[in-house]
N, C-alpha and C. Protein backbone atom coordinates (compact mmCIF):
# COMPACT_ATOMS: atom_id res chain seq x y z
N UNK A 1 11.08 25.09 17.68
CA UNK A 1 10.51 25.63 16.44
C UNK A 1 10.80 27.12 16.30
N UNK A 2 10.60 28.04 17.42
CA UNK A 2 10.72 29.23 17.35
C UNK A 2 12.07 29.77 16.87
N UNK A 3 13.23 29.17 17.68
CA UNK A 3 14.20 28.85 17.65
C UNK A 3 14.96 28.72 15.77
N UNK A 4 14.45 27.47 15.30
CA UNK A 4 14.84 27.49 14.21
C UNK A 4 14.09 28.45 13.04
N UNK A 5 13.10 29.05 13.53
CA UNK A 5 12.20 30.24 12.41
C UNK A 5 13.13 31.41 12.71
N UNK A 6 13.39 31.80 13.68
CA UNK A 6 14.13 32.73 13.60
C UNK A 6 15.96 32.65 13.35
N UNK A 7 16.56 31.63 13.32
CA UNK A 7 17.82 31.20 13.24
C UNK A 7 17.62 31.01 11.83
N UNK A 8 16.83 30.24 10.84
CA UNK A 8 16.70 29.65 9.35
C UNK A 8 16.03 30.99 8.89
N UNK A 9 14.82 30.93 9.39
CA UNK A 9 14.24 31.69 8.02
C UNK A 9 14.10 33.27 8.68
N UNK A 10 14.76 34.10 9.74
CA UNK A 10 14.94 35.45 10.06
C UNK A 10 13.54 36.00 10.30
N UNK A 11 12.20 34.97 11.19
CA UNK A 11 11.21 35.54 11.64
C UNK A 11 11.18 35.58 13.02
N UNK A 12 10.35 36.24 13.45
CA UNK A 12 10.27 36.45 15.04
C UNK A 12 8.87 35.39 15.45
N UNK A 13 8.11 35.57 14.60
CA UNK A 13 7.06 35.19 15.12
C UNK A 13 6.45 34.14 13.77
N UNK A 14 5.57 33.05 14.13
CA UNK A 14 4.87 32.46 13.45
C UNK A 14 3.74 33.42 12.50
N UNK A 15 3.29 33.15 11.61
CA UNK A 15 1.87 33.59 10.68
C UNK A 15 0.78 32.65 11.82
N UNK A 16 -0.37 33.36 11.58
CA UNK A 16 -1.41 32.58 12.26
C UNK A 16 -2.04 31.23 11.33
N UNK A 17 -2.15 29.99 12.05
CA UNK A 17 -2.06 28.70 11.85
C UNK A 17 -0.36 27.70 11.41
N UNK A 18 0.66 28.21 11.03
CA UNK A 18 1.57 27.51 10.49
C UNK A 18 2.10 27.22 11.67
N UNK A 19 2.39 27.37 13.13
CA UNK A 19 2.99 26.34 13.96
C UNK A 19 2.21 25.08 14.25
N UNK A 20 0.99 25.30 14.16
CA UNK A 20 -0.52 24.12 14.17
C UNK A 20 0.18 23.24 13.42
N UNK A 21 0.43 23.62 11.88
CA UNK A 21 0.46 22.68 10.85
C UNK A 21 1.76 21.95 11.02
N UNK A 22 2.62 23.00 11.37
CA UNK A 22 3.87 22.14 11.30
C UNK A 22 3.81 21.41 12.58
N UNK A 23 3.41 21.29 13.68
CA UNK A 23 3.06 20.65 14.26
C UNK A 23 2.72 19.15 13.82
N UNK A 24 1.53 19.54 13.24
CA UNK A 24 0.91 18.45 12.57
C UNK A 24 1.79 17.43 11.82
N UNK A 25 2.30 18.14 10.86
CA UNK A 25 3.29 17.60 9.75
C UNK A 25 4.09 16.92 10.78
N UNK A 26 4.95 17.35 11.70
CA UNK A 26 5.88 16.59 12.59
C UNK A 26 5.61 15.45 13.67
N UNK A 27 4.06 15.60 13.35
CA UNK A 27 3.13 14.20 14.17
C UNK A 27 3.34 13.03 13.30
N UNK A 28 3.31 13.55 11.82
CA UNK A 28 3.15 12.20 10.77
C UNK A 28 2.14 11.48 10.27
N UNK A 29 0.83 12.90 10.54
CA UNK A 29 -0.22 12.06 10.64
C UNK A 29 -0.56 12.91 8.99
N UNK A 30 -1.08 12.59 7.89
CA UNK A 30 -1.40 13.37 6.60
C UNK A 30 -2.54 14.37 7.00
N UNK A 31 -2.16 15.81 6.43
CA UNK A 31 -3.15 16.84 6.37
C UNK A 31 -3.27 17.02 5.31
N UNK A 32 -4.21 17.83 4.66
CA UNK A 32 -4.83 19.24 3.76
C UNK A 32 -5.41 20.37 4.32
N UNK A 33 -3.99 20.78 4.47
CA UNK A 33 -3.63 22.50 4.55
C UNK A 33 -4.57 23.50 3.68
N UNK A 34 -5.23 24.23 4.11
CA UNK A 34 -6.07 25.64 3.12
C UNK A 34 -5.60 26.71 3.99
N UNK A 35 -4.58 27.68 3.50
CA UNK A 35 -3.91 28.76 3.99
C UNK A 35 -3.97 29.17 2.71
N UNK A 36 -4.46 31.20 2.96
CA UNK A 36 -4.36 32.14 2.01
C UNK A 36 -3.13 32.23 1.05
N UNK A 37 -3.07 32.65 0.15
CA UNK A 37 -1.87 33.30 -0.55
C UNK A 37 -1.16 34.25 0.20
N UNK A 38 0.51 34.04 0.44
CA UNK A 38 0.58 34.84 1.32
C UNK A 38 0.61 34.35 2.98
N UNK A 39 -0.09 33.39 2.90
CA UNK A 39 0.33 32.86 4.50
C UNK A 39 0.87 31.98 4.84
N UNK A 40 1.81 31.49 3.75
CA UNK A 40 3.37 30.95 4.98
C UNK A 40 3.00 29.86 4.57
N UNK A 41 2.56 29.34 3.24
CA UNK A 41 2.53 27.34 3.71
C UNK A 41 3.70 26.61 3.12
N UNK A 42 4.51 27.22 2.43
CA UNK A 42 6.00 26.63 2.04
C UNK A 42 6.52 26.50 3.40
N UNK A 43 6.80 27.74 4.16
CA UNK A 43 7.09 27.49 5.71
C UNK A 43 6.93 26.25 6.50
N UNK A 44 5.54 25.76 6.26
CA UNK A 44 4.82 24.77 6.89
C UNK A 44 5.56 23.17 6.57
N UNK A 45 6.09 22.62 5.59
CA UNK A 45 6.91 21.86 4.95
C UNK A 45 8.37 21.91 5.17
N UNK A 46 8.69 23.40 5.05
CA UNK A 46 10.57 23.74 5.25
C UNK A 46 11.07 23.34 6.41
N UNK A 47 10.15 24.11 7.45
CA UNK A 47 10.88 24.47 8.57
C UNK A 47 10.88 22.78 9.33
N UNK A 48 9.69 22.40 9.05
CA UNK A 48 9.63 20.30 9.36
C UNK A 48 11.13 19.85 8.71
N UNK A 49 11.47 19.65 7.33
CA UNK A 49 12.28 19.18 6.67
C UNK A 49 13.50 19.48 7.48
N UNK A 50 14.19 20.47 8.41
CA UNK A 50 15.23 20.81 8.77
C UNK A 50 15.61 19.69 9.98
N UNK A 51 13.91 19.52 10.50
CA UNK A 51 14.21 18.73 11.87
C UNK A 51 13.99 17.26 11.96
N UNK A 52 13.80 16.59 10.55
CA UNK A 52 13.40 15.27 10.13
C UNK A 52 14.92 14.79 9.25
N UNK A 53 14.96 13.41 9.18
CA UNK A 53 16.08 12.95 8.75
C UNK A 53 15.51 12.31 7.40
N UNK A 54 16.70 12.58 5.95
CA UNK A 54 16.16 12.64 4.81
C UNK A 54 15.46 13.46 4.46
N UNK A 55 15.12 13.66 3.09
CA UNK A 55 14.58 14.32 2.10
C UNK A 55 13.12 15.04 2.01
N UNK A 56 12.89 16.06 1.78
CA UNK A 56 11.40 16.52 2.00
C UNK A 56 10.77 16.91 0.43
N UNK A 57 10.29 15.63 -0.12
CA UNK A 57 10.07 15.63 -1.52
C UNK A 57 8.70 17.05 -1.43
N UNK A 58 8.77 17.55 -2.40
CA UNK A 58 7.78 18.49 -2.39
C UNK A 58 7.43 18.54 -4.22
N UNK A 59 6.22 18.37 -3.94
CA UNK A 59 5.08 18.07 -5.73
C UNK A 59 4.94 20.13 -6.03
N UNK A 60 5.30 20.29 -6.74
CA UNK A 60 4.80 21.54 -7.54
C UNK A 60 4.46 21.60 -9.16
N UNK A 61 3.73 22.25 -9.40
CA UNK A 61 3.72 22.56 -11.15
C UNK A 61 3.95 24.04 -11.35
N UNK A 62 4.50 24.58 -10.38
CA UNK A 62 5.24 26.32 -10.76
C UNK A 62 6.46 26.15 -11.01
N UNK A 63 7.28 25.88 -12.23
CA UNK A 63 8.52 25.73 -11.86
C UNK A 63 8.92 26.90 -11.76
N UNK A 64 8.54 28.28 -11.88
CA UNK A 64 9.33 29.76 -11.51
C UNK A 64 9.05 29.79 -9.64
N UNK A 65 8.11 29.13 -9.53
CA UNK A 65 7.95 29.06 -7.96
C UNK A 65 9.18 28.05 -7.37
N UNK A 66 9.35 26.87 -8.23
CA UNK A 66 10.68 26.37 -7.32
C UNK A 66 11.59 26.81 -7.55
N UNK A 67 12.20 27.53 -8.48
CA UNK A 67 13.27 27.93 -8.45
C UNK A 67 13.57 29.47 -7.39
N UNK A 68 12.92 30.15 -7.51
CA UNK A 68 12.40 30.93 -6.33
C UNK A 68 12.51 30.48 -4.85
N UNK A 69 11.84 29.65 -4.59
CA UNK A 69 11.84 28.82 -3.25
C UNK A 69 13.36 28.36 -3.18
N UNK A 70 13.92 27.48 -3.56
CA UNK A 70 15.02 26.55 -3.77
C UNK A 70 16.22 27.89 -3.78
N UNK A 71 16.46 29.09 -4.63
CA UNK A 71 17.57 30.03 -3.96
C UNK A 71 17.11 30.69 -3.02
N UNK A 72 15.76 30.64 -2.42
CA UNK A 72 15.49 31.39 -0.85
C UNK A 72 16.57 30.32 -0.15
N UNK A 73 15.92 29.07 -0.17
CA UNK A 73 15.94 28.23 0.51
C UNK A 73 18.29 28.25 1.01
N UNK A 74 18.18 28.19 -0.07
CA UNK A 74 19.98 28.09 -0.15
C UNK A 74 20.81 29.21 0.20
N UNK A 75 19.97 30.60 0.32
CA UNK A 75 20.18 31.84 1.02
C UNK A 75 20.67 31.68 2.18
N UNK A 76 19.42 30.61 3.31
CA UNK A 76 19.64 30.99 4.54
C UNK A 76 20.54 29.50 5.16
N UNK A 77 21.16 29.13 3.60
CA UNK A 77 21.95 27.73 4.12
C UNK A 77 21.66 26.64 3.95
N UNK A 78 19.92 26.42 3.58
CA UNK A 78 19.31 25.54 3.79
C UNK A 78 19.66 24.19 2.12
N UNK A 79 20.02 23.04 2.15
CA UNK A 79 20.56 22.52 0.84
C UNK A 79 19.50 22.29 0.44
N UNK A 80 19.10 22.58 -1.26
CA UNK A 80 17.82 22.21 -1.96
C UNK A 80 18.00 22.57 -3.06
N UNK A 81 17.20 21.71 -4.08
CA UNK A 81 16.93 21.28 -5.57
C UNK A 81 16.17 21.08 -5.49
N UNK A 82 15.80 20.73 -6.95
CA UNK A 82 14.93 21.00 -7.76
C UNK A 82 14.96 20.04 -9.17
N UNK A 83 14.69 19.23 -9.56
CA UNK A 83 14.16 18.43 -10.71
C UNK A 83 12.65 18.94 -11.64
N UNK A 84 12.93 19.82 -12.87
CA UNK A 84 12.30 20.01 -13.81
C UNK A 84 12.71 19.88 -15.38
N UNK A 85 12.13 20.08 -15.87
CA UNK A 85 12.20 20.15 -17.05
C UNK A 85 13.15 21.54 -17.69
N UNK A 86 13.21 22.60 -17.02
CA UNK A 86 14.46 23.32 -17.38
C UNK A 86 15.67 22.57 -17.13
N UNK A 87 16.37 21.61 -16.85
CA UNK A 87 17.35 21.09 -16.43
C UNK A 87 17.90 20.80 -17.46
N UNK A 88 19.11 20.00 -17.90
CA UNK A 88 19.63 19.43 -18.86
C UNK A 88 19.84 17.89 -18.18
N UNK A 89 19.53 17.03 -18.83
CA UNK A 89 19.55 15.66 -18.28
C UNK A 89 21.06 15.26 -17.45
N UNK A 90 22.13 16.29 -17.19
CA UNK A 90 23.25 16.20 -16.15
C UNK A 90 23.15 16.85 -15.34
N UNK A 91 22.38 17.55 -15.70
CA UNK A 91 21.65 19.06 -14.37
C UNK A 91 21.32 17.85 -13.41
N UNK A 92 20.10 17.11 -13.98
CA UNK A 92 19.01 16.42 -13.19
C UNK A 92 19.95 15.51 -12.40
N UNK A 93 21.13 14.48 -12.91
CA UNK A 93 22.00 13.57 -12.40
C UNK A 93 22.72 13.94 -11.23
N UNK A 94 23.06 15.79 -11.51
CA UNK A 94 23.89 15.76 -10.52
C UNK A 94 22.56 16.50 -9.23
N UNK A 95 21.87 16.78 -9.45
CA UNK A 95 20.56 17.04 -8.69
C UNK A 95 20.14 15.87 -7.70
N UNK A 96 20.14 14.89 -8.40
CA UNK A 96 19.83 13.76 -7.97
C UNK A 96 20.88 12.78 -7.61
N UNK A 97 21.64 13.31 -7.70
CA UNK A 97 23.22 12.54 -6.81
C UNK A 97 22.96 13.29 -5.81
N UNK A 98 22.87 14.24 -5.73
CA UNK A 98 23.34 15.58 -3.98
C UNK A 98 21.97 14.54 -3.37
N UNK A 99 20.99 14.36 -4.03
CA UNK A 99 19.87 14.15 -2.99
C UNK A 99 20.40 12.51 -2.23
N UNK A 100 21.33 11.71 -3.02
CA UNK A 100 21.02 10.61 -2.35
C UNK A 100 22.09 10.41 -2.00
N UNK A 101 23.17 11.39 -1.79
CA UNK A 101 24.04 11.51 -1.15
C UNK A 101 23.71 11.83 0.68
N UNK A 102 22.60 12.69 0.77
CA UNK A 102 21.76 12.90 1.70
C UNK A 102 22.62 14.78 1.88
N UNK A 103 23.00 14.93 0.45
CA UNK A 103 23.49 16.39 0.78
C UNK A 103 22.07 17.62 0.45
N UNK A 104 21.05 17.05 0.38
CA UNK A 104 19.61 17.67 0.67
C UNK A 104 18.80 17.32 1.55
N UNK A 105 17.85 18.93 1.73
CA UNK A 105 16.77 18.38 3.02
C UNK A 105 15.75 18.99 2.20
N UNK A 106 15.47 19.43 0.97
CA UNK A 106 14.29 19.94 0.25
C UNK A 106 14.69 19.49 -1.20
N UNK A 107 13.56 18.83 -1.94
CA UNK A 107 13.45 17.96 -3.32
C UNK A 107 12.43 18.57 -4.10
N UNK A 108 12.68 19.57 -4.85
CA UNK A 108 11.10 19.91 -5.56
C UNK A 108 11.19 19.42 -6.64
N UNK A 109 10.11 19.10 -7.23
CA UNK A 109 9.59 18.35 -8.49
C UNK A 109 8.57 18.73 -9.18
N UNK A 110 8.53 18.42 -10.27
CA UNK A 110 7.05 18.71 -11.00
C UNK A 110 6.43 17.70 -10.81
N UNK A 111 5.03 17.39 -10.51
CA UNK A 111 3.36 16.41 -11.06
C UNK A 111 4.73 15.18 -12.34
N UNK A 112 4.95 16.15 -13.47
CA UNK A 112 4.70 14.97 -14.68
C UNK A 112 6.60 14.48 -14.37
N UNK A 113 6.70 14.63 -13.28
CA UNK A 113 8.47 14.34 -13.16
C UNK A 113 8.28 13.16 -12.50
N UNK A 114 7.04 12.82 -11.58
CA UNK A 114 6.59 11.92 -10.87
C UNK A 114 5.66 10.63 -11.40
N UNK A 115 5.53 11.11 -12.77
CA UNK A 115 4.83 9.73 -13.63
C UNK A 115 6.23 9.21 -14.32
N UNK A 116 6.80 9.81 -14.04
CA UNK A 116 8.12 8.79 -15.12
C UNK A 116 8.95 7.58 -14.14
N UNK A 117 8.77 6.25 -14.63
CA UNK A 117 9.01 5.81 -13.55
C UNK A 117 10.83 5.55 -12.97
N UNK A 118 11.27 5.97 -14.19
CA UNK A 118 13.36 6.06 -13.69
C UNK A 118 13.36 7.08 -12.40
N UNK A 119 12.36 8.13 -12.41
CA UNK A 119 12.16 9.15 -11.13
C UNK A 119 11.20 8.17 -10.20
N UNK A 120 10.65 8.05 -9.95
CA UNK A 120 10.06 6.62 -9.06
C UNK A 120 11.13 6.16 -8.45
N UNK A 121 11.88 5.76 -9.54
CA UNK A 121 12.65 4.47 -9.04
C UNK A 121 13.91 5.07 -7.64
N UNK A 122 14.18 6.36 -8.72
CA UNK A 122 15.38 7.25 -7.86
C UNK A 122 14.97 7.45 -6.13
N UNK A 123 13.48 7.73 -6.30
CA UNK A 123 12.85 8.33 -5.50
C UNK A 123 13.01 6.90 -3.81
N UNK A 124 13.07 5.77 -4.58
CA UNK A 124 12.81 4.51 -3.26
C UNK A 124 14.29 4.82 -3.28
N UNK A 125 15.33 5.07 -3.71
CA UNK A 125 16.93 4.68 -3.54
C UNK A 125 17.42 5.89 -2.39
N UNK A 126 16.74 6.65 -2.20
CA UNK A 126 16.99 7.93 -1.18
C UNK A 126 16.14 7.65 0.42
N UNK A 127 16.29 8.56 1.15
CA UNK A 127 14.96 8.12 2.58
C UNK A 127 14.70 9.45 2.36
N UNK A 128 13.12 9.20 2.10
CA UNK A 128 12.52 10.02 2.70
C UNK A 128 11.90 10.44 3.30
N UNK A 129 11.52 12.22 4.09
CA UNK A 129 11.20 12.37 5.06
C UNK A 129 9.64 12.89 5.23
N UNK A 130 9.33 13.34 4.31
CA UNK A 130 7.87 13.55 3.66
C UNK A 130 7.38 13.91 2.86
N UNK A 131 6.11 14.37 2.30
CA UNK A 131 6.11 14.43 1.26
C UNK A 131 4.58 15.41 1.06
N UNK A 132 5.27 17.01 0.67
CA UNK A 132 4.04 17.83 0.55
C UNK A 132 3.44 18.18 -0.93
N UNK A 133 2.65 18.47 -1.45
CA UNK A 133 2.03 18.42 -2.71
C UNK A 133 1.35 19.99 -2.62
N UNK A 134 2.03 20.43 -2.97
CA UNK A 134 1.55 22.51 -3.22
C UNK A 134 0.73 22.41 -4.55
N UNK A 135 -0.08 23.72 -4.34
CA UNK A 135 -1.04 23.74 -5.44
C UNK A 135 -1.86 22.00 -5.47
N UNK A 136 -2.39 22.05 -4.45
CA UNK A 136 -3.18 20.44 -4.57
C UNK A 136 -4.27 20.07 -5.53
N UNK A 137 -5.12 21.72 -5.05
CA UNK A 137 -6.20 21.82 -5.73
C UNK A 137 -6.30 21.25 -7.31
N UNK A 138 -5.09 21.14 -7.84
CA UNK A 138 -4.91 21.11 -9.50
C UNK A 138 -5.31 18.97 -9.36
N UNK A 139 -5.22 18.45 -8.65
CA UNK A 139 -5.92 17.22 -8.57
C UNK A 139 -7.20 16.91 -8.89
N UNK A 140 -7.96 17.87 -8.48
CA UNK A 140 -9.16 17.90 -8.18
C UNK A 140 -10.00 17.88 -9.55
N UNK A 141 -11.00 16.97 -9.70
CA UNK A 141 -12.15 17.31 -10.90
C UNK A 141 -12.65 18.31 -10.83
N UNK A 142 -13.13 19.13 -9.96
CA UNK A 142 -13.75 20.39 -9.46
C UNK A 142 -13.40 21.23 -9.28
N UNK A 143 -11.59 21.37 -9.56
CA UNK A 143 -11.06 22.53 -9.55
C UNK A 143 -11.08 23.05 -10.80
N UNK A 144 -10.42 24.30 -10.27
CA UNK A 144 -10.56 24.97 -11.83
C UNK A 144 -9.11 25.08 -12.24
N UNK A 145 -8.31 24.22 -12.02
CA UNK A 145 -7.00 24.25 -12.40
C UNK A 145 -6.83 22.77 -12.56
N UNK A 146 -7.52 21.73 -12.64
CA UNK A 146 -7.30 20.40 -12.90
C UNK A 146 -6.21 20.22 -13.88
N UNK A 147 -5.04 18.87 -13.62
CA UNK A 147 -3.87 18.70 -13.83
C UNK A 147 -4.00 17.32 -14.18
N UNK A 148 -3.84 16.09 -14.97
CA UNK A 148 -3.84 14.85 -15.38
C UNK A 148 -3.25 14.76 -14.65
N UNK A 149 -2.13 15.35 -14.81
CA UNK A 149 -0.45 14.64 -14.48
C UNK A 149 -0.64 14.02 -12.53
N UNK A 150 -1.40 15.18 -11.94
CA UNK A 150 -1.78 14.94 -10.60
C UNK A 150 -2.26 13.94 -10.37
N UNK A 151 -2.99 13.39 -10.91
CA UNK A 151 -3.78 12.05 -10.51
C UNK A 151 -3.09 10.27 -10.39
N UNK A 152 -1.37 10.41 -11.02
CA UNK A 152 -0.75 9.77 -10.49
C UNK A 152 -0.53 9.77 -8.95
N UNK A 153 -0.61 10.69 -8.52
CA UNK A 153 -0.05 11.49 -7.75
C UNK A 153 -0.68 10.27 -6.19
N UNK A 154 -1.38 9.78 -6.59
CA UNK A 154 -2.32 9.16 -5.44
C UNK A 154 -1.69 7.63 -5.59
N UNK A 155 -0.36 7.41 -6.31
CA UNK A 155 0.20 6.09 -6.53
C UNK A 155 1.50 6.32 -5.22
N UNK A 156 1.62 7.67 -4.61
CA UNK A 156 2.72 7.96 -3.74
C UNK A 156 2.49 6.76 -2.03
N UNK A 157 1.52 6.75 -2.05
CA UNK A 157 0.66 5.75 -0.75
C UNK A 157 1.44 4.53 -0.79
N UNK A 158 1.14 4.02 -2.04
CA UNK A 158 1.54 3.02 -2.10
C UNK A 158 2.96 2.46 -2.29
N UNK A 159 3.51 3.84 -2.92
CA UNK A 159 5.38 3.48 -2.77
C UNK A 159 5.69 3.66 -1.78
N UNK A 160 4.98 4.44 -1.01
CA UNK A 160 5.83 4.93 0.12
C UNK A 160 4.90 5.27 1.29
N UNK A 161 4.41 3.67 2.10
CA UNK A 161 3.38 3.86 2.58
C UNK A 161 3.47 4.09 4.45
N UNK A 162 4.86 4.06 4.69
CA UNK A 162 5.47 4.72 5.85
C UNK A 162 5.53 6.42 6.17
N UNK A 163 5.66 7.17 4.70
CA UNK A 163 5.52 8.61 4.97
C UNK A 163 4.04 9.44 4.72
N UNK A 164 3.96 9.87 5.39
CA UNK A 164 2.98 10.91 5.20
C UNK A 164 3.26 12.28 4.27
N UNK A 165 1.96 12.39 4.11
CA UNK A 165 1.42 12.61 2.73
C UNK A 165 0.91 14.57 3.13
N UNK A 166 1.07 15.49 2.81
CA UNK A 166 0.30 16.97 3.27
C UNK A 166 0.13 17.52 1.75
N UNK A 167 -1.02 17.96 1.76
CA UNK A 167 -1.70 18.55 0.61
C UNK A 167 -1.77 19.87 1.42
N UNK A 168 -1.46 20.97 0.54
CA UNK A 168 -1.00 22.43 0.55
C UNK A 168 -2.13 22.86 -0.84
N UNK A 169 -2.65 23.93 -0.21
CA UNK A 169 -3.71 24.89 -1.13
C UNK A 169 -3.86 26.09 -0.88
N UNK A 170 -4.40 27.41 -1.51
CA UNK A 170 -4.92 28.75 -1.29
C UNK A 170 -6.53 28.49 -1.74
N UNK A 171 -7.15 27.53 -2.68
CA UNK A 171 -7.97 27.47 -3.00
C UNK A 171 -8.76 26.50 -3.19
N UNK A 172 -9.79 26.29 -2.42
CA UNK A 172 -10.38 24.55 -2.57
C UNK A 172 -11.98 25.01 -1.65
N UNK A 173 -12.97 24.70 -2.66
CA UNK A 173 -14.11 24.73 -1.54
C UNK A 173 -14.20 23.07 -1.04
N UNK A 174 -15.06 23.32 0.14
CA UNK A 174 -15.53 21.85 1.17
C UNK A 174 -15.19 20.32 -0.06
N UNK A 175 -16.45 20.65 -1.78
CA UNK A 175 -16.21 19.70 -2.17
C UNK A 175 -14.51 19.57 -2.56
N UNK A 176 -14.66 20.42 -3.20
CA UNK A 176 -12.68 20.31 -3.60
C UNK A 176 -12.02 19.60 -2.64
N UNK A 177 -11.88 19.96 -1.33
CA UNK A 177 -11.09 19.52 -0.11
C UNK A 177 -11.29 18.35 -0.64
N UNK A 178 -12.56 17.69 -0.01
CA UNK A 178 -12.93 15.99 0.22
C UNK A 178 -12.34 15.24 -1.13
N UNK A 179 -12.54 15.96 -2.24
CA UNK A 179 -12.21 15.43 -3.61
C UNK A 179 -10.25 14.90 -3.38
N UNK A 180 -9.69 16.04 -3.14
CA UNK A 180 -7.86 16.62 -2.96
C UNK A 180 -7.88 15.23 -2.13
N UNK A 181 -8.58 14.97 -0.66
CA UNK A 181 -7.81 13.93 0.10
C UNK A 181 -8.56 12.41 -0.45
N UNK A 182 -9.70 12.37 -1.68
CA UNK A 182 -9.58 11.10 -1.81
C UNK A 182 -8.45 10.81 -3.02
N UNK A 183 -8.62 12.06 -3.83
CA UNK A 183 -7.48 11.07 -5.06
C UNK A 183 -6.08 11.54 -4.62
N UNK A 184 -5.63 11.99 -3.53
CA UNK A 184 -4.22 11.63 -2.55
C UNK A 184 -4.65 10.05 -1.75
N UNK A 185 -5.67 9.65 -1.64
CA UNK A 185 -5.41 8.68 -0.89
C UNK A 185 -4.87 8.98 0.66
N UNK A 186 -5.20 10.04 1.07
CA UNK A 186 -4.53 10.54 2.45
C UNK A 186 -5.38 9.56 3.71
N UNK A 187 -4.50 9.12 4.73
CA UNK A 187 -5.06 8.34 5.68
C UNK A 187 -5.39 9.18 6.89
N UNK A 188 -7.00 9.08 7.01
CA UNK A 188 -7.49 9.33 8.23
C UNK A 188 -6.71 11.32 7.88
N UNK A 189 -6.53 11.69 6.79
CA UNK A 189 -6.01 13.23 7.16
C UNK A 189 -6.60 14.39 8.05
N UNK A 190 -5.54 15.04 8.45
CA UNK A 190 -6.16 16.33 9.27
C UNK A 190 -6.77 17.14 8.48
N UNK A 191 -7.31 18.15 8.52
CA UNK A 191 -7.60 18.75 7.99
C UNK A 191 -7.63 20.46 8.74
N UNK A 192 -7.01 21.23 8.24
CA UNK A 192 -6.54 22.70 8.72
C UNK A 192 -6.38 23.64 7.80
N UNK A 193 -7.60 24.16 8.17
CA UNK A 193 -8.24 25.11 7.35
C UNK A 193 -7.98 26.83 7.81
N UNK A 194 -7.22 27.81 6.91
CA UNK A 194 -7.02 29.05 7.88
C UNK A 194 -7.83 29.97 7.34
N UNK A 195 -7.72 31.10 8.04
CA UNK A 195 -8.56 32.56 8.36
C UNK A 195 -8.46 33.53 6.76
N UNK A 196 -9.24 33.57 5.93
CA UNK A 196 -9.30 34.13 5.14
C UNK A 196 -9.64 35.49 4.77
N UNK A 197 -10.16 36.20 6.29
CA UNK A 197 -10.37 37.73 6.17
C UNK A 197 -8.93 38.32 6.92
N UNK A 198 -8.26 39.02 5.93
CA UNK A 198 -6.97 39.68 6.29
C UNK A 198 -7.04 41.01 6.21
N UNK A 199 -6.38 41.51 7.37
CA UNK A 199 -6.14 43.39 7.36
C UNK A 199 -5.95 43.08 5.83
């Protein structure tokens, strides 16, 4: 692990909790992650995806955040796309050719890219390797960022009931949490919660 953080992504050292998680993530067992803004939980997903075989679908509704992520990501070598709605419907084809070509190890998507079911369908024709959901909190009835589109989101179990499932947040109280891992449907999840008083 150390090894590839500093070879991929040019760190010396872990953030406090993200070798835990990725840990975790590389057990296969489903978490919900609560790490600050700022503390490394894209990390927590990436640096797994490099050492797993197939695709590391990842749920967002920032698309200025994936596109951001996705040319970090291709900076340090790493192959990754992105399926949104800025695309042009050949954008998306040839997006989605590289992925099932297996010429990707990171898949970002939007929430409402994941109710359509021709993306479903794409999604069983590839292997994939897991599957993290950033900004979770927007699931939640109790959040204050609640998302419709998310609440498909708990139909992923059932397509794909071999991979595990990690919910990624900065913001979720106790109820929020419990709320995030029932409408994920997460099995038996971990739960890893980090340090919120920072220099």
């Amino acid at each position: 692990l150390h090894a590839l953080l500093k070879s991929r992504f040019g760190y010396d050292l872990f953030l406090p909790m993200q070798e835990e998680v990725i840990t975790s993530v590389l057990d296969g067992r489903d978490s919900l992650v609560l790490m600050p803004t700022g503390g490394g939980k894209s990390l927590c997903y990436q640096l797994p995806a490099l050492l797993m075989d197939g695709v590391t679908l990842v749920v967002s509704p920032l698309i200025a955040l994936m596109k951001d992520q996705v040319d970090a990501l291709r900076a340090t070598g790493i192959e990754a796309g992105y399926v949104n709605s800025t695309l042009s419907p050949a954008e998306i084809s040839r997006v989605q050719r590289q992925a099932f070509d297996g010429k990707l190890k990171v898949l970002y998507a939007a929430p409402e890219r994941l109710a359509m079911s021709a993306f479903r369908r794409f999604l069983h024709s590839i292997a994939l390797s897991l599957i993290a959901v950033d900004e979770a909190h927007c699931i939640s009835q109790w959040g204050h960022e609640f998302r419709p589109e998310y609440r498909r989101l708990a139909e992923l179990h059932d397509d794909f009931p071999d991979i595990s499932i990690h919910a990624f947040t900065a913001t979720a109280t106790l109820q929020v949490r419990e709320d995030i891992a029932n409408q994920l449907a997460l099995r038996d999840p971990e739960f890893l919660i980090g340090a919120f008083d920072r220099p």
